[in-house]
PDB file of N, CA and C in Angstrom:
ATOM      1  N   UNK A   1      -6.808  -7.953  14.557  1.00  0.00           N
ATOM      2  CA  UNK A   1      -7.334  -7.627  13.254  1.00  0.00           C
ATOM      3  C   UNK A   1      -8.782  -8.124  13.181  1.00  0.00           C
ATOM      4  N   UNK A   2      -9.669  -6.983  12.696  1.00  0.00           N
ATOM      5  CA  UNK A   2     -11.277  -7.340  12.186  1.00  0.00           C
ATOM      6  C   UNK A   2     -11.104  -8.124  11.021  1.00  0.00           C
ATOM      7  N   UNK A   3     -12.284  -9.246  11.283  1.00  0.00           N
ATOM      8  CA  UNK A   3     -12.798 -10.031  10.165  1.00  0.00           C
ATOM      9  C   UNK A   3     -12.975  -9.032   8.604  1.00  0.00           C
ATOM     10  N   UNK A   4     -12.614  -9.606   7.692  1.00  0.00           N
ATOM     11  CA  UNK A   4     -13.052  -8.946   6.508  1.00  0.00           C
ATOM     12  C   UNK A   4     -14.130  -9.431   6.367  1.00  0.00           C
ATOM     13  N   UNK A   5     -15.726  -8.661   6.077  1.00  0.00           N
ATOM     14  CA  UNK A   5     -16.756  -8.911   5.449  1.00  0.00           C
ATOM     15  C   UNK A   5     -17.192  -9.004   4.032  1.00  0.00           C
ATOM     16  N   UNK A   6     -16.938 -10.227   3.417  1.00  0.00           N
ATOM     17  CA  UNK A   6     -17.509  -9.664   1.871  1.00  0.00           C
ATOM     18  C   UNK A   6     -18.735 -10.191   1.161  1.00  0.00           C
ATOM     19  N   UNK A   7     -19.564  -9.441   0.785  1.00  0.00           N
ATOM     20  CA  UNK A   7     -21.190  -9.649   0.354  1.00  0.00           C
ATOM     21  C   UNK A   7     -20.845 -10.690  -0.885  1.00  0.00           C
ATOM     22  N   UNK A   8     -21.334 -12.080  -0.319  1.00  0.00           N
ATOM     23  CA  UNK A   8     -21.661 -13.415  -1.178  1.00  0.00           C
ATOM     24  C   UNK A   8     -22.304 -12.990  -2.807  1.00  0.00           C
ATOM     25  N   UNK A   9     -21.776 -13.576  -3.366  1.00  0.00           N
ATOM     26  CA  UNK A   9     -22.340 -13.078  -4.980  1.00  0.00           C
ATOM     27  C   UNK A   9     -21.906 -14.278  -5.608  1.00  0.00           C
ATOM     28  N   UNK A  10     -22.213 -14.260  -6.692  1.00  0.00           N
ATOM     29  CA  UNK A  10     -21.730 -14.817  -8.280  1.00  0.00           C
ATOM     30  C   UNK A  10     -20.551 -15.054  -9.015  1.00  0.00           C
ATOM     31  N   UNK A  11     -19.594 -13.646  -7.841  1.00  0.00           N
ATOM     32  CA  UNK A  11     -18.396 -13.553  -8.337  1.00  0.00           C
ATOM     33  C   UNK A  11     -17.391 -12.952  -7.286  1.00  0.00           C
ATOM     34  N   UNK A  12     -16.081 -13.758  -7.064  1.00  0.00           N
ATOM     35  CA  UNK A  12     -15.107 -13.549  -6.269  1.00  0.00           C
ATOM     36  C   UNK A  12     -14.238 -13.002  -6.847  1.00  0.00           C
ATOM     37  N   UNK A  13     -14.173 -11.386  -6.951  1.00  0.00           N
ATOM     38  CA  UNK A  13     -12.134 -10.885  -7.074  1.00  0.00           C
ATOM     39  C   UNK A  13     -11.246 -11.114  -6.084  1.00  0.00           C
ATOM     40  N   UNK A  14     -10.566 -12.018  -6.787  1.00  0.00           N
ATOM     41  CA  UNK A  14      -8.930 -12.012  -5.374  1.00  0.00           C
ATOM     42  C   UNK A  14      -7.765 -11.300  -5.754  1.00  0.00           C
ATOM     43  N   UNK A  15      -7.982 -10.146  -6.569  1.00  0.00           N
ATOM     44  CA  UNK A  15      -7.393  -8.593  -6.531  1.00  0.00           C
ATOM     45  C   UNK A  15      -6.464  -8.286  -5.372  1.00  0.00           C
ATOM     46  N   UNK A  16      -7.616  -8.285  -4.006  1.00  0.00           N
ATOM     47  CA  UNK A  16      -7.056  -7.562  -2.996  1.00  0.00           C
ATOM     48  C   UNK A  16      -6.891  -8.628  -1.877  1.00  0.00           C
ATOM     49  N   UNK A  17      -6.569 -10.141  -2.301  1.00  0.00           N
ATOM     50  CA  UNK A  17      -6.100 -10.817  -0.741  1.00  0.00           C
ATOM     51  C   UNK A  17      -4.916 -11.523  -1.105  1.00  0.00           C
ATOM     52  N   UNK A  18      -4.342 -11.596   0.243  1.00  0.00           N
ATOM     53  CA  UNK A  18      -3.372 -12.443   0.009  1.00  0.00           C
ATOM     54  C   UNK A  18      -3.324 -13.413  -0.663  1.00  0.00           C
ATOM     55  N   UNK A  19      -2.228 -13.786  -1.699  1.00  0.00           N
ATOM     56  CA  UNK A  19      -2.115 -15.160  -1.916  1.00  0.00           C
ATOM     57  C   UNK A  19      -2.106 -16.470  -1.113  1.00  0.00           C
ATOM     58  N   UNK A  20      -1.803 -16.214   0.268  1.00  0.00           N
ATOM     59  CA  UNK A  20      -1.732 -17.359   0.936  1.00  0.00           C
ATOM     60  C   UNK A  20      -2.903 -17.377   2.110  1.00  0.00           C
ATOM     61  N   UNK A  21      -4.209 -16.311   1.792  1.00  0.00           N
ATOM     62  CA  UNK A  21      -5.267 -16.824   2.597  1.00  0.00           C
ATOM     63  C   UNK A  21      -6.165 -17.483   1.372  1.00  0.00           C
ATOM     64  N   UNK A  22      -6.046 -17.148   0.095  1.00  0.00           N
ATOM     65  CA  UNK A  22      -6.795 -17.873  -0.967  1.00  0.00           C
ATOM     66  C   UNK A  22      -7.306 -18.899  -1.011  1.00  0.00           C
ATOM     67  N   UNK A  23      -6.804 -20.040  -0.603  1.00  0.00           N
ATOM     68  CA  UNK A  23      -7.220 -21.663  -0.203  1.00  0.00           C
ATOM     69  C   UNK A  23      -8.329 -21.069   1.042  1.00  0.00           C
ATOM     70  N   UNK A  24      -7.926 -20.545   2.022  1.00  0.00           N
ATOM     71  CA  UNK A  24      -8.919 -20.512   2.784  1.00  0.00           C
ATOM     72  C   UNK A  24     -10.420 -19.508   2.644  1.00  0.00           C
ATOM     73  N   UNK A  25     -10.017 -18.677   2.032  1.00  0.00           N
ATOM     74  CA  UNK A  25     -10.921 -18.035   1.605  1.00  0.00           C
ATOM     75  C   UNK A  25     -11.877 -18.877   0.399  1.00  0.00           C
ATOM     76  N   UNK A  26     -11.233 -19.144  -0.500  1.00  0.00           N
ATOM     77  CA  UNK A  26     -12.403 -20.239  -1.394  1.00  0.00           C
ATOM     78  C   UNK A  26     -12.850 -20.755  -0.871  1.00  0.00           C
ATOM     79  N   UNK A  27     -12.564 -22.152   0.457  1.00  0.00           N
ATOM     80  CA  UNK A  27     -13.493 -22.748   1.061  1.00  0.00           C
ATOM     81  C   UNK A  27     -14.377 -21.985   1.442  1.00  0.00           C
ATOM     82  N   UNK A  28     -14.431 -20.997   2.549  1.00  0.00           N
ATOM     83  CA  UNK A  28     -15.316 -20.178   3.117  1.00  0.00           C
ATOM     84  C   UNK A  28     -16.410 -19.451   2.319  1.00  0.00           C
ATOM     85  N   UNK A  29     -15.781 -18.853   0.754  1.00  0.00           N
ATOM     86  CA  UNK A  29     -16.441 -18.639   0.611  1.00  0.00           C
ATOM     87  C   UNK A  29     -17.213 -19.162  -0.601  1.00  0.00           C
ATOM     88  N   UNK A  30     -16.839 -20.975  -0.703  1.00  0.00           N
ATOM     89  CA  UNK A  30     -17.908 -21.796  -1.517  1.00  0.00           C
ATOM     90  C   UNK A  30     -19.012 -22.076  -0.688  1.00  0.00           C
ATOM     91  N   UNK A  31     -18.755 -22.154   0.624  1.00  0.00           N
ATOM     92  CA  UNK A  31     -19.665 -22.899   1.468  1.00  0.00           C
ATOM     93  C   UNK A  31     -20.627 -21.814   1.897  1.00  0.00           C
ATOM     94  N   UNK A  32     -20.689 -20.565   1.973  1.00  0.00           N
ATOM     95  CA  UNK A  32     -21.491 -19.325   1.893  1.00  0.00           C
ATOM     96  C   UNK A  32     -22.281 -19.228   0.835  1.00  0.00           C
ATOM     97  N   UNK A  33     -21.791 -19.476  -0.241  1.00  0.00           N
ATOM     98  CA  UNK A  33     -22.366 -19.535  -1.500  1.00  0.00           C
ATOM     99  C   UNK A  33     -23.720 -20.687  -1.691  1.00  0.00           C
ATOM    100  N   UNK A  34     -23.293 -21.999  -0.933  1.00  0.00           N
ATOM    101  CA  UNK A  34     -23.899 -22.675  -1.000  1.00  0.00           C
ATOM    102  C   UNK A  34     -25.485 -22.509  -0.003  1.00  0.00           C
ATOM    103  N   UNK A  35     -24.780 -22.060   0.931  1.00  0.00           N
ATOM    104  CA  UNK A  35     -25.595 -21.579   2.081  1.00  0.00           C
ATOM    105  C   UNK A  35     -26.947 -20.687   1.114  1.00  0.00           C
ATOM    106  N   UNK A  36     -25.918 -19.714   0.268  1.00  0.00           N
ATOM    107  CA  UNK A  36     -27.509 -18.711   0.151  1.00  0.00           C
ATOM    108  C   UNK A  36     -27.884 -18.976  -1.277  1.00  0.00           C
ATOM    109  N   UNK A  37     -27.611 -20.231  -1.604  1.00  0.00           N
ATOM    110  CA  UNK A  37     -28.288 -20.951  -2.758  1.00  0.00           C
ATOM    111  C   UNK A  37     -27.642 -20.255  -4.570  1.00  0.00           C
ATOM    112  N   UNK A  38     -26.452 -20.454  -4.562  1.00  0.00           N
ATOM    113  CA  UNK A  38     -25.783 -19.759  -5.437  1.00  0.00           C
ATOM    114  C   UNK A  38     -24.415 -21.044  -5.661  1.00  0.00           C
ATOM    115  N   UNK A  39     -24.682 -21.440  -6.771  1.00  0.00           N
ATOM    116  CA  UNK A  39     -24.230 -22.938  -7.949  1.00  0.00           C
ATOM    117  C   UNK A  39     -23.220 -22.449  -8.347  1.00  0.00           C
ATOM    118  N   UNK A  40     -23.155 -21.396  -9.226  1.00  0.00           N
ATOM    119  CA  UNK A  40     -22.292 -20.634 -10.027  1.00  0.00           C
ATOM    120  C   UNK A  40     -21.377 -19.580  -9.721  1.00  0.00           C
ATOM    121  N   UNK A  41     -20.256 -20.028  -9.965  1.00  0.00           N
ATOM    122  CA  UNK A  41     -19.200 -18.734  -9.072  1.00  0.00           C
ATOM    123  C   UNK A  41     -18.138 -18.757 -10.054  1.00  0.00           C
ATOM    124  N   UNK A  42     -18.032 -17.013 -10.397  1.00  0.00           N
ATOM    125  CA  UNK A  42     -17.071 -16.742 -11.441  1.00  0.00           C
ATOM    126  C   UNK A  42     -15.661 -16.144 -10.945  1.00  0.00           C
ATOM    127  N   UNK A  43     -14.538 -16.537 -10.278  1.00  0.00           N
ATOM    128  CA  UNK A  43     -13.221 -16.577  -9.600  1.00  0.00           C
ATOM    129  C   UNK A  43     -12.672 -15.493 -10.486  1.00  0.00           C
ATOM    130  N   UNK A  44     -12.316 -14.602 -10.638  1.00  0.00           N
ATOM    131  CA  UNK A  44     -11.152 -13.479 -10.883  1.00  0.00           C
ATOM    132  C   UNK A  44     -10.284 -13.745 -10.401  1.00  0.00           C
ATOM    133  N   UNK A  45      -9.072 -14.506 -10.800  1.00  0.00           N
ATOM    134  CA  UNK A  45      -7.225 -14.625 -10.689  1.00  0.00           C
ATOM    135  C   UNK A  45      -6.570 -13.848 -10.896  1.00  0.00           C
ATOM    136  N   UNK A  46      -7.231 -13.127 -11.747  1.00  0.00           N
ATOM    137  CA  UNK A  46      -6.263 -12.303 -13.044  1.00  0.00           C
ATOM    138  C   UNK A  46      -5.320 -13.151 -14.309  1.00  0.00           C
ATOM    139  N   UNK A  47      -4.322 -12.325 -14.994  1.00  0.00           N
ATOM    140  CA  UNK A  47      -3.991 -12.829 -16.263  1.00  0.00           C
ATOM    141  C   UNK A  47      -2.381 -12.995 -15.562  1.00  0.00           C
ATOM    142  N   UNK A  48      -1.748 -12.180 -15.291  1.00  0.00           N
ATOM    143  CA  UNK A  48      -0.474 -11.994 -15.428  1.00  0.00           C
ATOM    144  C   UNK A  48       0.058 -12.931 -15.890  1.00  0.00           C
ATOM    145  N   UNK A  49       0.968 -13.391 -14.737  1.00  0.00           N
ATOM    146  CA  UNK A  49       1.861 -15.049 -15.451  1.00  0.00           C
ATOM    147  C   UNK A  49       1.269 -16.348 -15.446  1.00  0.00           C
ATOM    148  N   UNK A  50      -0.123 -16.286 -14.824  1.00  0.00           N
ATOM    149  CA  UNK A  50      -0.383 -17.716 -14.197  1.00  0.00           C
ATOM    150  C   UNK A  50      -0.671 -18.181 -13.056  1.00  0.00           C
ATOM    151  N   UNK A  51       0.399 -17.407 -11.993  1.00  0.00           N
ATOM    152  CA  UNK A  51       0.779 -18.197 -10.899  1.00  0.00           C
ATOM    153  C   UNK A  51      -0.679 -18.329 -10.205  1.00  0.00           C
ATOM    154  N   UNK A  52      -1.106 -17.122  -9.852  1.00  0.00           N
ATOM    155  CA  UNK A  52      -2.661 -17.132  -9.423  1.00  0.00           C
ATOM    156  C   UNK A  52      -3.736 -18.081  -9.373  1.00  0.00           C
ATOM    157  N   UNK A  53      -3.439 -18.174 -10.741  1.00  0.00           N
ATOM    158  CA  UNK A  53      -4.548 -19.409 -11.800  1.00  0.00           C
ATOM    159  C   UNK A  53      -3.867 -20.614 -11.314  1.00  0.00           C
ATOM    160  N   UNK A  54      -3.041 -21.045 -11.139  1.00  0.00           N
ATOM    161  CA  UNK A  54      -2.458 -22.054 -11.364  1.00  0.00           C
ATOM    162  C   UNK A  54      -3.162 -22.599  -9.804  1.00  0.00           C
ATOM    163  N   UNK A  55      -2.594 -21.449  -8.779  1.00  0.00           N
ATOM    164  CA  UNK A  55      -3.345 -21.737  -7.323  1.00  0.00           C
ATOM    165  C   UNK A  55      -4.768 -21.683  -6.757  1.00  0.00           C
ATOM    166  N   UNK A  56      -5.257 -21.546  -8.019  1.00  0.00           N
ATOM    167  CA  UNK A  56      -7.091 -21.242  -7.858  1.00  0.00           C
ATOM    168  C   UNK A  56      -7.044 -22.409  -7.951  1.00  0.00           C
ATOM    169  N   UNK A  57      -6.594 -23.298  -9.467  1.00  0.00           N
ATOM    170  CA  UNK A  57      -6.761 -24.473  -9.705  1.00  0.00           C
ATOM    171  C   UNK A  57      -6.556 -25.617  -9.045  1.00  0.00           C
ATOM    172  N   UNK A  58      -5.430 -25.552  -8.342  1.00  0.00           N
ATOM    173  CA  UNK A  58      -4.678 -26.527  -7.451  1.00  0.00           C
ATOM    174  C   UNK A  58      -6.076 -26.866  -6.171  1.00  0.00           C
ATOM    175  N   UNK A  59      -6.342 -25.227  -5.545  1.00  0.00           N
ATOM    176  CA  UNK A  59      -7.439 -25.463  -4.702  1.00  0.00           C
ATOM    177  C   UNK A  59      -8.836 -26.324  -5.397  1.00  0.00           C
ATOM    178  N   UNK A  60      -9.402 -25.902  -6.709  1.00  0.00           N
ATOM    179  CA  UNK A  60     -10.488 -26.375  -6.982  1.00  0.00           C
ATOM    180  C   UNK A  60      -9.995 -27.636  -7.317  1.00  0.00           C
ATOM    181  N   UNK A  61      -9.505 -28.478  -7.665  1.00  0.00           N
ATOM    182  CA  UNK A  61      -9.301 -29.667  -7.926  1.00  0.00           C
ATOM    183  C   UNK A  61      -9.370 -30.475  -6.798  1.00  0.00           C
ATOM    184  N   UNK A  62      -9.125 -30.532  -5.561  1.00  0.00           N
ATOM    185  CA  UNK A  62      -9.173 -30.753  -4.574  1.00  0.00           C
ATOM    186  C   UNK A  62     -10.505 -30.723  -4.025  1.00  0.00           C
ATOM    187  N   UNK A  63     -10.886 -29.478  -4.287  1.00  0.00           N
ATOM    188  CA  UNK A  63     -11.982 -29.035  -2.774  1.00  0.00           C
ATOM    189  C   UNK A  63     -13.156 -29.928  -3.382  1.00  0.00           C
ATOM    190  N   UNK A  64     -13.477 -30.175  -1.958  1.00  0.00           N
ATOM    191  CA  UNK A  64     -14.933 -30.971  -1.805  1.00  0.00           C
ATOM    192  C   UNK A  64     -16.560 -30.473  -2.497  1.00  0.00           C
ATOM    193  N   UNK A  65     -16.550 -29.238  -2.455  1.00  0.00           N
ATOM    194  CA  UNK A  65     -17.773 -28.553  -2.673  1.00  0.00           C
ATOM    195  C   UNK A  65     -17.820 -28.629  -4.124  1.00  0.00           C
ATOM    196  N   UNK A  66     -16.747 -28.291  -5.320  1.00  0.00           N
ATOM    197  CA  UNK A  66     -16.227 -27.977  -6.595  1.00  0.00           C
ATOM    198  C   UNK A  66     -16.934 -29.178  -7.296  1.00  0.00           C
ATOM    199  N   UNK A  67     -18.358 -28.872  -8.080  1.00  0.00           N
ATOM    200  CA  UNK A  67     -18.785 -29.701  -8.988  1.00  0.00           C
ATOM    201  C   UNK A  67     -17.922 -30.280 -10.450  1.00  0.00           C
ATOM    202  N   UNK A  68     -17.355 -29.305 -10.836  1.00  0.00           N
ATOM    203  CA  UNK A  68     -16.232 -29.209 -11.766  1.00  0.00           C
ATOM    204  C   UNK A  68     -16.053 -27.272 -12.110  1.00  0.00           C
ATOM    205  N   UNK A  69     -14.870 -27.218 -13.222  1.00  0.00           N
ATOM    206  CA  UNK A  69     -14.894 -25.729 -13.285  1.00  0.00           C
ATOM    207  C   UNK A  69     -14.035 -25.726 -14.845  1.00  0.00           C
ATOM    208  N   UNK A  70     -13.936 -24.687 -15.304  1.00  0.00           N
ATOM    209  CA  UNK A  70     -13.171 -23.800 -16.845  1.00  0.00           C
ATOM    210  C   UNK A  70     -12.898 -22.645 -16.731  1.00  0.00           C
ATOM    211  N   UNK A  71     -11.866 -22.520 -17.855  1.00  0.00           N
ATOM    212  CA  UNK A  71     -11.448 -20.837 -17.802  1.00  0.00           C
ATOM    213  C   UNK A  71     -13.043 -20.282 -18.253  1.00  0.00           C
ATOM    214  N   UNK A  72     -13.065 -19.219 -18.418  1.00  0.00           N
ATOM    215  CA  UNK A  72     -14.335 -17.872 -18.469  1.00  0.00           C
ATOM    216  C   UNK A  72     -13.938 -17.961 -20.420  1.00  0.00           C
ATOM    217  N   UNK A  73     -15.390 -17.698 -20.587  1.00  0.00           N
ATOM    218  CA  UNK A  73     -14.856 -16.852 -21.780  1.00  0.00           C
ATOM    219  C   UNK A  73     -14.955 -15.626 -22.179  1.00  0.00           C
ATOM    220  N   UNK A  74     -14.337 -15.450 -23.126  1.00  0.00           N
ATOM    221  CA  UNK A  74     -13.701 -13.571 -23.398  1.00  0.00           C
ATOM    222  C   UNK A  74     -14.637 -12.746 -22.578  1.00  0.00           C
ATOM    223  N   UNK A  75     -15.748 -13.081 -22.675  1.00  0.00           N
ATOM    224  CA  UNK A  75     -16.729 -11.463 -21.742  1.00  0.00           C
ATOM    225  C   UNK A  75     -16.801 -11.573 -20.718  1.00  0.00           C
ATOM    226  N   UNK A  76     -16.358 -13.071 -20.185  1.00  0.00           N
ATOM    227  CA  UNK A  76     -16.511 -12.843 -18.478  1.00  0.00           C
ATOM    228  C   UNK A  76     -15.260 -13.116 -17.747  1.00  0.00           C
ATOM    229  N   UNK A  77     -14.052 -12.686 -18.449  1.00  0.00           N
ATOM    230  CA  UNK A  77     -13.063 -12.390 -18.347  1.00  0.00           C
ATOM    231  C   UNK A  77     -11.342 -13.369 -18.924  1.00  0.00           C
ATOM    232  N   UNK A  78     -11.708 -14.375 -20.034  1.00  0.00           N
ATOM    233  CA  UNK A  78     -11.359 -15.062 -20.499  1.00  0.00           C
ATOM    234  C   UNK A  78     -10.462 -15.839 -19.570  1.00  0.00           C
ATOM    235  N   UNK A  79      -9.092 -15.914 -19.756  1.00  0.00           N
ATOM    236  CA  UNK A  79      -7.575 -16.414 -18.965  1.00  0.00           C
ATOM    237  C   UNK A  79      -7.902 -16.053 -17.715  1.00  0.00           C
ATOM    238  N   UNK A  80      -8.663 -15.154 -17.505  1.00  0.00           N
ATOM    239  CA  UNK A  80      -7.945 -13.953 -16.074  1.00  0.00           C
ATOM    240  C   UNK A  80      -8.884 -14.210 -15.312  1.00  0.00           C
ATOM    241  N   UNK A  81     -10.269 -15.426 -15.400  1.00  0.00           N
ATOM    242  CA  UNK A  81     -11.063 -15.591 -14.507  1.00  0.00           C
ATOM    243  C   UNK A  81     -11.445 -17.211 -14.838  1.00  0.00           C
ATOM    244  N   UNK A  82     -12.201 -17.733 -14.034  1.00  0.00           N
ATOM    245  CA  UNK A  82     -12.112 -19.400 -14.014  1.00  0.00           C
ATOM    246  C   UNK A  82     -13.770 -19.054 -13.393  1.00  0.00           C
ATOM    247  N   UNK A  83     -15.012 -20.415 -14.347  1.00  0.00           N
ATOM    248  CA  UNK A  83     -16.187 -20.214 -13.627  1.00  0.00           C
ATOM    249  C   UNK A  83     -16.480 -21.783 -13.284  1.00  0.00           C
ATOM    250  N   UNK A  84     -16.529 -21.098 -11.538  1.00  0.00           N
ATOM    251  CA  UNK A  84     -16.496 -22.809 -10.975  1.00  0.00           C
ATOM    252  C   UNK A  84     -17.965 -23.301 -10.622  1.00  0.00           C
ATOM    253  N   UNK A  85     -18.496 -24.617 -10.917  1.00  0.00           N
ATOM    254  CA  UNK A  85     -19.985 -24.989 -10.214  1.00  0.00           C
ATOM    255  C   UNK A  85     -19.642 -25.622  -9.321  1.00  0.00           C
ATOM    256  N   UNK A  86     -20.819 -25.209  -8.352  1.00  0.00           N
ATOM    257  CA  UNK A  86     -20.056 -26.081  -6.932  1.00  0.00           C
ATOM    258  C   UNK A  86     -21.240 -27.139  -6.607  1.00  0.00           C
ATOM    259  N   UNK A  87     -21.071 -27.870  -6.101  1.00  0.00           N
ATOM    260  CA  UNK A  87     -22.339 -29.129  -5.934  1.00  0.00           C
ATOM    261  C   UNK A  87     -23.462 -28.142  -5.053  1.00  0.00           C
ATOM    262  N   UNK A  88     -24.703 -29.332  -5.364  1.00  0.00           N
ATOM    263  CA  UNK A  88     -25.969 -28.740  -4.685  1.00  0.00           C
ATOM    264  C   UNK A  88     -26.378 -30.359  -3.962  1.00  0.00           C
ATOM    265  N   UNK A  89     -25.900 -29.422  -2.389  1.00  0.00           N
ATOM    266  CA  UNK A  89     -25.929 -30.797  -1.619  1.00  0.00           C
ATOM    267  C   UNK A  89     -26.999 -30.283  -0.698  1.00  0.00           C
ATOM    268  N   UNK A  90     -27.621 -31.500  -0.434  1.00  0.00           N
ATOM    269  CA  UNK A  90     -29.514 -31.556  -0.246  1.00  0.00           C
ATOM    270  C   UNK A  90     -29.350 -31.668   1.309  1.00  0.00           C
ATOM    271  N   UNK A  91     -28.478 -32.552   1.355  1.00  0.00           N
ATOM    272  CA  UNK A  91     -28.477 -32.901   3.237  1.00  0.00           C
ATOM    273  C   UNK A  91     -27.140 -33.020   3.866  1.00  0.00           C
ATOM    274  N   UNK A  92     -25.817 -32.491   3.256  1.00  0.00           N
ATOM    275  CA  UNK A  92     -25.190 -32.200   4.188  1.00  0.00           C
ATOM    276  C   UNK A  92     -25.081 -30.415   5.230  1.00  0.00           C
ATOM    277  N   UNK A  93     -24.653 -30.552   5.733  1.00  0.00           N
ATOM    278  CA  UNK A  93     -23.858 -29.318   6.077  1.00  0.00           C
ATOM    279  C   UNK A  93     -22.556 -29.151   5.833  1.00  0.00           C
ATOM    280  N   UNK A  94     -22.731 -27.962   5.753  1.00  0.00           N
ATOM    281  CA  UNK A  94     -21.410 -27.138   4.919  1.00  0.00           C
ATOM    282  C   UNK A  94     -20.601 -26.121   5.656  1.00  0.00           C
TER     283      UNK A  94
END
């Protein structure tokens, strides 16, 4: 299987990945983010029951890069998206 390529932005939908590459994919792609100088990252979970959210959260609470984070509000997708800041680190590598 080919690498999936996805163009670094502002904002991650996890619409279309597995639930159980999610942890790995956030790392990868906070530390990309950081790379091309981008603080602010708005996570799409979706709404349904939770479960999603619940596992975005579990990861950001944890991860190293995660300055802190909140649900979105209503226009940038309220429940159904989470906007995380991630630290702005001067001299490590990432």
């Amino acid at each position: 299987m080919e690498p999936v390529h996805i163009p670094i932005e502002d904002v991650l939908d996890l619409h279309t990945f597995r639930p159980r590459d999610i942890p790995a994919l956030l790392h990868d792609y906070f530390s990309e983010c950081i790379k091309a100088g981008i603080f602010s990252v708005r996570v799409i979970h979706g709404k349904g029951k939770g479960i999603q959210k619940r596992q975005v959260h579990q990861v950001l609470n944890k991860h190293p890069l995660v300055q802190r984070y909140k649900d979105a509000p209503p226009q940038a997708g309220g429940w159904g998206a989470t906007l995380v800041e991630l630290k702005q680190l001067t001299d490590k590598i990432v």
